[in-house]
PDB file of N, CA and C in Angstrom:
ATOM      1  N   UNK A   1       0.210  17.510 -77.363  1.00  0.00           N
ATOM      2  CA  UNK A   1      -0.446  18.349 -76.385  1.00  0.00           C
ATOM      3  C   UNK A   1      -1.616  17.612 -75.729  1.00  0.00           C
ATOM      4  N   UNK A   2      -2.679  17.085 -76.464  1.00  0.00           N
ATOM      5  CA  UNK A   2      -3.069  15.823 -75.655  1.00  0.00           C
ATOM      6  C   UNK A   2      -2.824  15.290 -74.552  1.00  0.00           C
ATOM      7  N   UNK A   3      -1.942  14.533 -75.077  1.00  0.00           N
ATOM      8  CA  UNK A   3      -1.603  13.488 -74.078  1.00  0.00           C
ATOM      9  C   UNK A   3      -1.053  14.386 -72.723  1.00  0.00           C
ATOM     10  N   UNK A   4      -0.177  15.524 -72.709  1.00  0.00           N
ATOM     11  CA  UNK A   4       0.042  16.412 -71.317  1.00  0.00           C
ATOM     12  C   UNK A   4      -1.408  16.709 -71.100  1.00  0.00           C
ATOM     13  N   UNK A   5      -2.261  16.681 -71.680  1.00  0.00           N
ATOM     14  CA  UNK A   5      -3.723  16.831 -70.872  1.00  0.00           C
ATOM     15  C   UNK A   5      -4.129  16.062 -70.189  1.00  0.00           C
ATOM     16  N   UNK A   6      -4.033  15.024 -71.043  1.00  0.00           N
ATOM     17  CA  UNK A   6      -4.926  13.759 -70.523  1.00  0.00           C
ATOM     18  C   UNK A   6      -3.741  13.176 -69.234  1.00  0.00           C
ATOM     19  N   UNK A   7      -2.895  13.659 -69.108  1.00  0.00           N
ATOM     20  CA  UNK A   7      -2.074  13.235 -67.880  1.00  0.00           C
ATOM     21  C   UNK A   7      -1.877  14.208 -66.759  1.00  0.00           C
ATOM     22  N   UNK A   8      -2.378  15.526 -67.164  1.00  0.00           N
ATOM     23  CA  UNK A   8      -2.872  16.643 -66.352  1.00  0.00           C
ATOM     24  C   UNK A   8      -3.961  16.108 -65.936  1.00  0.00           C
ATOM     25  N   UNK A   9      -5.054  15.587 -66.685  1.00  0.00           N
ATOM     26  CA  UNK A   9      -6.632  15.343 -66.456  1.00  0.00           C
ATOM     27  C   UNK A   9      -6.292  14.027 -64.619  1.00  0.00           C
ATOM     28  N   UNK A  10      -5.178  13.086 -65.146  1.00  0.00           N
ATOM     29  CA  UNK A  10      -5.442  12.098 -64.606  1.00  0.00           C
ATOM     30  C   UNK A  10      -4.593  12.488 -63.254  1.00  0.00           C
ATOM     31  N   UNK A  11      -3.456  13.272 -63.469  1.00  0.00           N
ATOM     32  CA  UNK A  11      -3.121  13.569 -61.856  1.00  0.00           C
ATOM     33  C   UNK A  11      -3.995  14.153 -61.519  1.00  0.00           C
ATOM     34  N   UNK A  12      -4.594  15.076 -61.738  1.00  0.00           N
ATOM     35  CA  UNK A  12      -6.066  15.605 -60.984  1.00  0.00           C
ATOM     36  C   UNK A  12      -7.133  14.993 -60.427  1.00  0.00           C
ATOM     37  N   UNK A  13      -7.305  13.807 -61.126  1.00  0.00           N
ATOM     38  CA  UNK A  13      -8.742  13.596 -61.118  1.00  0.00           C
ATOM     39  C   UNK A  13      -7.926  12.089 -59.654  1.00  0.00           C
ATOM     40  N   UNK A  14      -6.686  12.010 -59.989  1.00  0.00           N
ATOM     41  CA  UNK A  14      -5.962  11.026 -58.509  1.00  0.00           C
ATOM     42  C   UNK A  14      -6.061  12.056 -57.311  1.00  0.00           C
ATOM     43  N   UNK A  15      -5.434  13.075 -57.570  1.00  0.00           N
ATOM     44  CA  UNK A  15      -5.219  14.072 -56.434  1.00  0.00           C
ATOM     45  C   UNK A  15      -6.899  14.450 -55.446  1.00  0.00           C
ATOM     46  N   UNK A  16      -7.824  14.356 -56.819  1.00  0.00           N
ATOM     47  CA  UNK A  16      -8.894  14.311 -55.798  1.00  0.00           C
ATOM     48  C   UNK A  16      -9.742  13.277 -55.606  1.00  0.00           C
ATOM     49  N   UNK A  17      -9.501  11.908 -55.833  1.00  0.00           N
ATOM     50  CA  UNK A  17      -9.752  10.685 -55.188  1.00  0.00           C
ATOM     51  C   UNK A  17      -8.996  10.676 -53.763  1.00  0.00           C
ATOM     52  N   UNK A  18      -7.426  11.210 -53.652  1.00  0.00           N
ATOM     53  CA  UNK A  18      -6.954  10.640 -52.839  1.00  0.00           C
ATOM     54  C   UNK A  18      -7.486  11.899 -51.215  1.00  0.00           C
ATOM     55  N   UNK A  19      -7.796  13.106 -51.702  1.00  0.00           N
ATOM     56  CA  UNK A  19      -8.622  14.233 -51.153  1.00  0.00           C
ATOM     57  C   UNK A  19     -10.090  13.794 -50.601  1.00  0.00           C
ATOM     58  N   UNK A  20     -10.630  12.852 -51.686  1.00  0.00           N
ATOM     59  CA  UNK A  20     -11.899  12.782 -50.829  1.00  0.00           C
ATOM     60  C   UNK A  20     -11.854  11.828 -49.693  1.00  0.00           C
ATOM     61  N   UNK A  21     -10.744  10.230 -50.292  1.00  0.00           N
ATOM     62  CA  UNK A  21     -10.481   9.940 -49.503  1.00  0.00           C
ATOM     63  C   UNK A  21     -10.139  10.056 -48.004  1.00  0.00           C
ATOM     64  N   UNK A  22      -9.711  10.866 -48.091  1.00  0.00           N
ATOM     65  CA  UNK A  22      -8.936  11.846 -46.429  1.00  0.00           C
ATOM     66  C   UNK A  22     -10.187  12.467 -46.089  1.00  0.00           C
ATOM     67  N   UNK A  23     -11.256  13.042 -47.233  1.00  0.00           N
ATOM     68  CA  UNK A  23     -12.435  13.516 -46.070  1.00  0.00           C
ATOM     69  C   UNK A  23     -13.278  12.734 -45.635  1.00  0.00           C
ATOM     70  N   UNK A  24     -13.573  11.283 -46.463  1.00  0.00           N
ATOM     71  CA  UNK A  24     -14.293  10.473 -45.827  1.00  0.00           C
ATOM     72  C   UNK A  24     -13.589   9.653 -44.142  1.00  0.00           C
ATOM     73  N   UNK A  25     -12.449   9.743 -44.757  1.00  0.00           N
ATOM     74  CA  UNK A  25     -11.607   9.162 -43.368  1.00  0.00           C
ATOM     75  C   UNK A  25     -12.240   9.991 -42.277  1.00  0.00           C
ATOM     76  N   UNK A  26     -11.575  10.804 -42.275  1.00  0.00           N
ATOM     77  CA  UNK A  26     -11.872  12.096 -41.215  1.00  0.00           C
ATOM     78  C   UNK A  26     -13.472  11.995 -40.965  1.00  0.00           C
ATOM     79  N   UNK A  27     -14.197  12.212 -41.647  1.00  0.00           N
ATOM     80  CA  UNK A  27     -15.838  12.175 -41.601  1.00  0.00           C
ATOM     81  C   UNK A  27     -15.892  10.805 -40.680  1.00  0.00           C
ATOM     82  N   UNK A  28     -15.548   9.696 -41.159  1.00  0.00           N
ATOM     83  CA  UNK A  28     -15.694   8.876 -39.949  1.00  0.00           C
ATOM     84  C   UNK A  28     -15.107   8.573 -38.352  1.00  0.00           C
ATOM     85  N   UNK A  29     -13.901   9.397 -38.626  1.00  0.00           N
ATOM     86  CA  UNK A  29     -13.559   9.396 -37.375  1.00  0.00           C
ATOM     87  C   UNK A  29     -14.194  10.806 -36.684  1.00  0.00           C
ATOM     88  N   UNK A  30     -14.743  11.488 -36.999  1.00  0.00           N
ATOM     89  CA  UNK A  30     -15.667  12.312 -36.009  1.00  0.00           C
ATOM     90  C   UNK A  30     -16.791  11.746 -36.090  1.00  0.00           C
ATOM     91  N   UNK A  31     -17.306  11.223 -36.926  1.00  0.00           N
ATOM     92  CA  UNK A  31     -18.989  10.920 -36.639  1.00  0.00           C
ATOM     93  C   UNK A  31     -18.043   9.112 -35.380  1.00  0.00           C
ATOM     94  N   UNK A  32     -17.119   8.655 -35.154  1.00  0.00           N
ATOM     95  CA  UNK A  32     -16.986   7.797 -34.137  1.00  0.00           C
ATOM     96  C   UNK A  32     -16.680   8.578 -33.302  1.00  0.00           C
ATOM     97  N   UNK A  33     -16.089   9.432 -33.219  1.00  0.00           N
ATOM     98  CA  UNK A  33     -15.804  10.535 -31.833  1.00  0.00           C
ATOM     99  C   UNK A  33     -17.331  10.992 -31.194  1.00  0.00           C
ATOM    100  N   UNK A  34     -18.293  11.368 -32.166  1.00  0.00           N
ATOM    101  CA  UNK A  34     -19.199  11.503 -31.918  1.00  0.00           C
ATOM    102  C   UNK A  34     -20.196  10.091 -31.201  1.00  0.00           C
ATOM    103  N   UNK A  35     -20.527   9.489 -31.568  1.00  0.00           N
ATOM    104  CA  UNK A  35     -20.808   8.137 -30.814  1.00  0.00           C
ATOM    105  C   UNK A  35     -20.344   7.808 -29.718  1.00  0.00           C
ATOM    106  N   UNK A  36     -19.249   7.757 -29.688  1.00  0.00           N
ATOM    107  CA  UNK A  36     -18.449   7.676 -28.263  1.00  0.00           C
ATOM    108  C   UNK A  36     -19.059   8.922 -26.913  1.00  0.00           C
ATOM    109  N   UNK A  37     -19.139   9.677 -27.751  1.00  0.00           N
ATOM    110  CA  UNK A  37     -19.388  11.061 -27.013  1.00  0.00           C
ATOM    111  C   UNK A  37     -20.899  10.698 -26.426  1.00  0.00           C
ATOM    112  N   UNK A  38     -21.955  10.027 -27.214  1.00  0.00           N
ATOM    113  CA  UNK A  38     -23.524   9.891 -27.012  1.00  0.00           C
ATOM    114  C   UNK A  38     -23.520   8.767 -25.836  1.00  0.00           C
ATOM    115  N   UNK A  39     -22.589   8.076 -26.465  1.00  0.00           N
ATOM    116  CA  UNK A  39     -22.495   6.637 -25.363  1.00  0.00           C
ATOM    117  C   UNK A  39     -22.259   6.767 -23.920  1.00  0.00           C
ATOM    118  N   UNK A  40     -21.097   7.827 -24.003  1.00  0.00           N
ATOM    119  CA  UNK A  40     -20.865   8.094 -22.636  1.00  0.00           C
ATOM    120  C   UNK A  40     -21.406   9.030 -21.804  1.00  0.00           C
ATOM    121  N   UNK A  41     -22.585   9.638 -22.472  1.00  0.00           N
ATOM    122  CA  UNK A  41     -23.393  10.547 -22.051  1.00  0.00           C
ATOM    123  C   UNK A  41     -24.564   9.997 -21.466  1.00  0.00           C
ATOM    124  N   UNK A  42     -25.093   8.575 -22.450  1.00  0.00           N
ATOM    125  CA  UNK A  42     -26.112   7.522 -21.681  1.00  0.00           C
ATOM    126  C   UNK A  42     -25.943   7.147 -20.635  1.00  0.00           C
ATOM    127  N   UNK A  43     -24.304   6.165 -20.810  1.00  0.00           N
ATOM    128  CA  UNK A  43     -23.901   5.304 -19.937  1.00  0.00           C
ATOM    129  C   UNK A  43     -23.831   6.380 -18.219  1.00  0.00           C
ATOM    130  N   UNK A  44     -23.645   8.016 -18.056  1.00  0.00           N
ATOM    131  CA  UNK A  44     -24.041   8.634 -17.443  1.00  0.00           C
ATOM    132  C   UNK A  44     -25.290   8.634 -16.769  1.00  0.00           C
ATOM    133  N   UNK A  45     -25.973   8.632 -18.166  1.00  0.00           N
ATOM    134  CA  UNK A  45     -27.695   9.567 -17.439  1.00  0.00           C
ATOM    135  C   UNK A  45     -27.690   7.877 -16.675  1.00  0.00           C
ATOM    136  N   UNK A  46     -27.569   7.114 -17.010  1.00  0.00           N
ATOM    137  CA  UNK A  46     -28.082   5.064 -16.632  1.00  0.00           C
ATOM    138  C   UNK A  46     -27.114   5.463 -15.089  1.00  0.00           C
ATOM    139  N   UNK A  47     -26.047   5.735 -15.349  1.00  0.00           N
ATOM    140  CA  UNK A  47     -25.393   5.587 -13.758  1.00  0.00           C
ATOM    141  C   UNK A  47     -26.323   6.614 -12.580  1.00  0.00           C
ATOM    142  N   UNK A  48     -26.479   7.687 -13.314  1.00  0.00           N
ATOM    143  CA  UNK A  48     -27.070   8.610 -12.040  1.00  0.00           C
ATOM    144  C   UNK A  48     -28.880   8.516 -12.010  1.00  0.00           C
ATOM    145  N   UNK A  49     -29.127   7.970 -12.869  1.00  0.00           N
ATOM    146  CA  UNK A  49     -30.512   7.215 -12.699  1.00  0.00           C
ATOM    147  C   UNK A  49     -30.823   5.740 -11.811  1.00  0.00           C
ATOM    148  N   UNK A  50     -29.501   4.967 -11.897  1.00  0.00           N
ATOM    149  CA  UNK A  50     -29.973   3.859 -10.827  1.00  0.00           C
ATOM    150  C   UNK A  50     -29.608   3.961  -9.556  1.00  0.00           C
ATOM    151  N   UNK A  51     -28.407   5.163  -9.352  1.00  0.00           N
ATOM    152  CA  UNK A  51     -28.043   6.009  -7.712  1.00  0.00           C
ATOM    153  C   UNK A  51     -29.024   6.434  -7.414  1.00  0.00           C
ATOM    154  N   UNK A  52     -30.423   7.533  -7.969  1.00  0.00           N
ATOM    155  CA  UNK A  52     -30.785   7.879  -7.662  1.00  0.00           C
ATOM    156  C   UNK A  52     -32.207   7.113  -7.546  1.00  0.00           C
ATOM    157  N   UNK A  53     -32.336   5.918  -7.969  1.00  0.00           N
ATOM    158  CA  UNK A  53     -33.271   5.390  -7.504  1.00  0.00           C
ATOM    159  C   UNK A  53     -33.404   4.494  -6.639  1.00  0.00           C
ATOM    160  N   UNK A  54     -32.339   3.963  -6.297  1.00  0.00           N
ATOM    161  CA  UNK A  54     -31.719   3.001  -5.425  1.00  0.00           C
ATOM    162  C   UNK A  54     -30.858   4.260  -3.979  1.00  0.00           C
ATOM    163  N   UNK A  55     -32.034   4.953  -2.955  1.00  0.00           N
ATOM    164  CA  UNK A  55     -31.379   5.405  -1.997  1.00  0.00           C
ATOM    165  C   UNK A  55     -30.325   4.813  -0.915  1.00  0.00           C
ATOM    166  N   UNK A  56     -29.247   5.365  -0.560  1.00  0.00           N
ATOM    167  CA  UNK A  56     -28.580   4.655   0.174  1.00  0.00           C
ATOM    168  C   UNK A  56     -27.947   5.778   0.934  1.00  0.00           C
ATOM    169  N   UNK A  57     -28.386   4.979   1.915  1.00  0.00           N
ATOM    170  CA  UNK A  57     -27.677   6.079   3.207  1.00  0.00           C
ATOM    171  C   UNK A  57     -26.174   6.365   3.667  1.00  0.00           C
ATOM    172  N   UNK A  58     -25.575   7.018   3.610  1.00  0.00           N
ATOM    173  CA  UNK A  58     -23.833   7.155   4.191  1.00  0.00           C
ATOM    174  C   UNK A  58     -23.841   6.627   5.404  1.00  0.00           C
ATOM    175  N   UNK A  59     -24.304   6.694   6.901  1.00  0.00           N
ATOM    176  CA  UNK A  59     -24.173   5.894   7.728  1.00  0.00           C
ATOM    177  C   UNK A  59     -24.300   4.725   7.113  1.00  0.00           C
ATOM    178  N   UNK A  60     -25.203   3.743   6.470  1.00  0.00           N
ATOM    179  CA  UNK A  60     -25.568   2.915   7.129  1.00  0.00           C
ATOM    180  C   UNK A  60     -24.543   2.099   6.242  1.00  0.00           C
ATOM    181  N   UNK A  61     -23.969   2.381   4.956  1.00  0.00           N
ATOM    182  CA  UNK A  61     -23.038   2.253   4.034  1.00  0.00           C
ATOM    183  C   UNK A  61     -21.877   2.022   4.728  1.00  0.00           C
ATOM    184  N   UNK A  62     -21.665   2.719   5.154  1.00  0.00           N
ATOM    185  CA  UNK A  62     -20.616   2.730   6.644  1.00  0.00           C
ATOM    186  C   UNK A  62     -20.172   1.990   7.428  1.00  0.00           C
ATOM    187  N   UNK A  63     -21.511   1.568   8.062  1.00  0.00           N
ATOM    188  CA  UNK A  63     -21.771   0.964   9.540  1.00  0.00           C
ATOM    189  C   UNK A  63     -21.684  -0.796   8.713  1.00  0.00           C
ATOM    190  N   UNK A  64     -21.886  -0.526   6.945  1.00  0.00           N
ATOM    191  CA  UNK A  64     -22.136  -2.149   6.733  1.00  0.00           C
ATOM    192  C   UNK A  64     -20.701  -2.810   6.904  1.00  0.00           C
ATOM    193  N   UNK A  65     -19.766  -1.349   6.842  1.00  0.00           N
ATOM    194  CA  UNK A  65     -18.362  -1.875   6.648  1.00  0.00           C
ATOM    195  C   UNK A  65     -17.361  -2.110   8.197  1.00  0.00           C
ATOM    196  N   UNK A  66     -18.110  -2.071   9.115  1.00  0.00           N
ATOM    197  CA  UNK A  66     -17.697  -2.308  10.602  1.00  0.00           C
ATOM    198  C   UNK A  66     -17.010  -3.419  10.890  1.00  0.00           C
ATOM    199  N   UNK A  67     -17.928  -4.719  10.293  1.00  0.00           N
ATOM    200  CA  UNK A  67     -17.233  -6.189  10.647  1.00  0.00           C
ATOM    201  C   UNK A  67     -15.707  -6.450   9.800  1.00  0.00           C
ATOM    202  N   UNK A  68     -15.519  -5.778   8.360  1.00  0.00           N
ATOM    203  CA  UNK A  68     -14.877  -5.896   7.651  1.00  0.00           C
ATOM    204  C   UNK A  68     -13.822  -5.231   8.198  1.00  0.00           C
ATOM    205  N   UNK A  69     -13.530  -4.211   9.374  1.00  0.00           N
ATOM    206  CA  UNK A  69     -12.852  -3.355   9.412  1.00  0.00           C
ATOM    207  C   UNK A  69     -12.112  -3.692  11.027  1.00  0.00           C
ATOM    208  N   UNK A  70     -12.763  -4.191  11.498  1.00  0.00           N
ATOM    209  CA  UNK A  70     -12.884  -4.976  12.794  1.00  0.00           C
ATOM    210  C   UNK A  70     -12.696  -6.093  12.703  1.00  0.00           C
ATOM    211  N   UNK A  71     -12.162  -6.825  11.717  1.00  0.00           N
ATOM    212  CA  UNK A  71     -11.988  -8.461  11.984  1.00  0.00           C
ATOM    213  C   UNK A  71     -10.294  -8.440  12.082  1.00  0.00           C
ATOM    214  N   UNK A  72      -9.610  -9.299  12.376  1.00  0.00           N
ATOM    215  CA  UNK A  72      -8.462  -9.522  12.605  1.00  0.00           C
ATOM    216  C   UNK A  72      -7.905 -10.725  12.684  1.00  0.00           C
ATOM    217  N   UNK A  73      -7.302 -11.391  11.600  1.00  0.00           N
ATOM    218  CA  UNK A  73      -7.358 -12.842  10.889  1.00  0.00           C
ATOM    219  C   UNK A  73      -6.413 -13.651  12.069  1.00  0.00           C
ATOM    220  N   UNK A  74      -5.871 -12.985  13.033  1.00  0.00           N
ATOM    221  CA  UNK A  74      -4.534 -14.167  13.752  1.00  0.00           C
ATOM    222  C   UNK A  74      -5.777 -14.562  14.987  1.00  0.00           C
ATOM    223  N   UNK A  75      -7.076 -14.074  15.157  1.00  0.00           N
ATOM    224  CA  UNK A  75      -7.810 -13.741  16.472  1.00  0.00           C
ATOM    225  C   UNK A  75      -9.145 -14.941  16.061  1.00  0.00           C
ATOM    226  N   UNK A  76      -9.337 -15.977  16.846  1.00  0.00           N
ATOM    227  CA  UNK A  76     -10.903 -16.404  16.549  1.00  0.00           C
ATOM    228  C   UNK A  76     -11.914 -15.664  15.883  1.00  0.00           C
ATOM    229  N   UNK A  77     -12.632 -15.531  15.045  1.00  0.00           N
ATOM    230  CA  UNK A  77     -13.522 -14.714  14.404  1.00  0.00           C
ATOM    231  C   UNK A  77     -14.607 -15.162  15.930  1.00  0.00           C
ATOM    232  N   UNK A  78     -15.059 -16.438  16.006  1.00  0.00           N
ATOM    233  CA  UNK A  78     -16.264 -16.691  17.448  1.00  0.00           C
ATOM    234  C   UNK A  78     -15.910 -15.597  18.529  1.00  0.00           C
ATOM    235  N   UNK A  79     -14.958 -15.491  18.739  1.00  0.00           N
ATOM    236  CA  UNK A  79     -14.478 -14.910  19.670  1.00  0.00           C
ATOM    237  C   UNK A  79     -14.619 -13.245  20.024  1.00  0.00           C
ATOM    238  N   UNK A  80     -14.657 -12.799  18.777  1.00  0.00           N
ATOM    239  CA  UNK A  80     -14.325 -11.297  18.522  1.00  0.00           C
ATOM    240  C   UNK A  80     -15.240 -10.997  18.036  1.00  0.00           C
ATOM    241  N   UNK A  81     -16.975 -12.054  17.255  1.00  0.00           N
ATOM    242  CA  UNK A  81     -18.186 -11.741  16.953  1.00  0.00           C
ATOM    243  C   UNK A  81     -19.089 -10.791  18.107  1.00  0.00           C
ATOM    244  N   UNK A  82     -19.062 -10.880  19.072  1.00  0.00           N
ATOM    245  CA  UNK A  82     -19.765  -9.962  20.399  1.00  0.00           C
ATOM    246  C   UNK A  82     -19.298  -8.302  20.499  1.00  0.00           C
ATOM    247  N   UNK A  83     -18.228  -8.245  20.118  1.00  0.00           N
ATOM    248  CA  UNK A  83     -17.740  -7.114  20.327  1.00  0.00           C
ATOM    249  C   UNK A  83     -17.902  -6.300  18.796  1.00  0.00           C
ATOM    250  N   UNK A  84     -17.895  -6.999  17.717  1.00  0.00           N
ATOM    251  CA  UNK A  84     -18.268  -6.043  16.394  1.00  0.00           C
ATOM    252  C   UNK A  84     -19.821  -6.229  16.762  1.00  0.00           C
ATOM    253  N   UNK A  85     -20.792  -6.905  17.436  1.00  0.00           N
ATOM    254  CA  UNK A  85     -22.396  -6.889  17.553  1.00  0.00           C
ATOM    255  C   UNK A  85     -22.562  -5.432  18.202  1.00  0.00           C
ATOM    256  N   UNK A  86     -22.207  -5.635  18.994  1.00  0.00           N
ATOM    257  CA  UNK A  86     -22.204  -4.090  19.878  1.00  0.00           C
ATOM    258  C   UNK A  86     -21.929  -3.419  19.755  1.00  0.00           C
ATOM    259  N   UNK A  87     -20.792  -3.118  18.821  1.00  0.00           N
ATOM    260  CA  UNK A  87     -20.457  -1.572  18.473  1.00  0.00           C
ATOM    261  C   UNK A  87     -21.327  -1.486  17.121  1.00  0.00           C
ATOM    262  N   UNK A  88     -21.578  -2.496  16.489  1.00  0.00           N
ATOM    263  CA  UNK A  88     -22.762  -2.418  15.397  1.00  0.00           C
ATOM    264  C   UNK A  88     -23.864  -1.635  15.945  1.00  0.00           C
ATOM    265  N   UNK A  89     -24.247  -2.417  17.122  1.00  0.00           N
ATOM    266  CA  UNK A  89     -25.528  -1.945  17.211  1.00  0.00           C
ATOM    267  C   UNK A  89     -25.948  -0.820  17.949  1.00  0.00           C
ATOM    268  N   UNK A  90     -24.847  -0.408  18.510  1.00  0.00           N
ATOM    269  CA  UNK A  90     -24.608   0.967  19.191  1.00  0.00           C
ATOM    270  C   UNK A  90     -24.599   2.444  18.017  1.00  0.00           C
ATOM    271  N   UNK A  91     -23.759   1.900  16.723  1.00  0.00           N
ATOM    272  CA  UNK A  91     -23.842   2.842  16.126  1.00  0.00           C
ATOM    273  C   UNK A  91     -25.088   3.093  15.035  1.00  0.00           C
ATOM    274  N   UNK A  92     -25.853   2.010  14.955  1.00  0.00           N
ATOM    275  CA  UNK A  92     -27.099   2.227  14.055  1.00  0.00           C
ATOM    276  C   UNK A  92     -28.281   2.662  15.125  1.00  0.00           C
ATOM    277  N   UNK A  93     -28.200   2.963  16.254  1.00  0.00           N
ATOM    278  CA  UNK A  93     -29.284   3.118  17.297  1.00  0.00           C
ATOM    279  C   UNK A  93     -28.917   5.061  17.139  1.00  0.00           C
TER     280      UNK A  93
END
């Protein structure tokens, strides 16, 4: 009778090694879910803190993208520089 104890004792005392095991697992993968969660909450407040300190205007954001939008690679760039100047400077006036 013993010995069915002491082998009762020892599946038990496995069953809850292998139990805590699984809660420490788990415990770490939420406390990393959690981290992740803080990180990307910084990496937030840091994004809408340097937008908002760094103003930038929608025109002029815009208007920077004129030459880029207006160039046309088979055409002299010398050639076609006068005509993106002027509509540049027509639309920032």
């Amino acid at each position: 009778m013993t010995i069915v104890l002491l082998a009762e004792l020892v599946s038990t005392s496995v069953r809850l090694a292998l139990s805590l095991k699984v809660i420490s697992i788990i415990s770490t993968l939420r406390l990393a879910q959690s981290v992740v969660l803080v990180q990307m909450f910084v990496l937030l407040k840091q994004f809408i803190r340097e937008n908002n300190t760094i103003p930038v205007s929608k025109t002029k954001a815009w208007v920077d993208k004129l030459p880029a939008l207006f160039y046309i690679p088979h055409v002299r760039f010398s050639t076609f520089t006068p005509l993106i100047v002027i509509f540049y400077i027509r639309i920032i006036r």
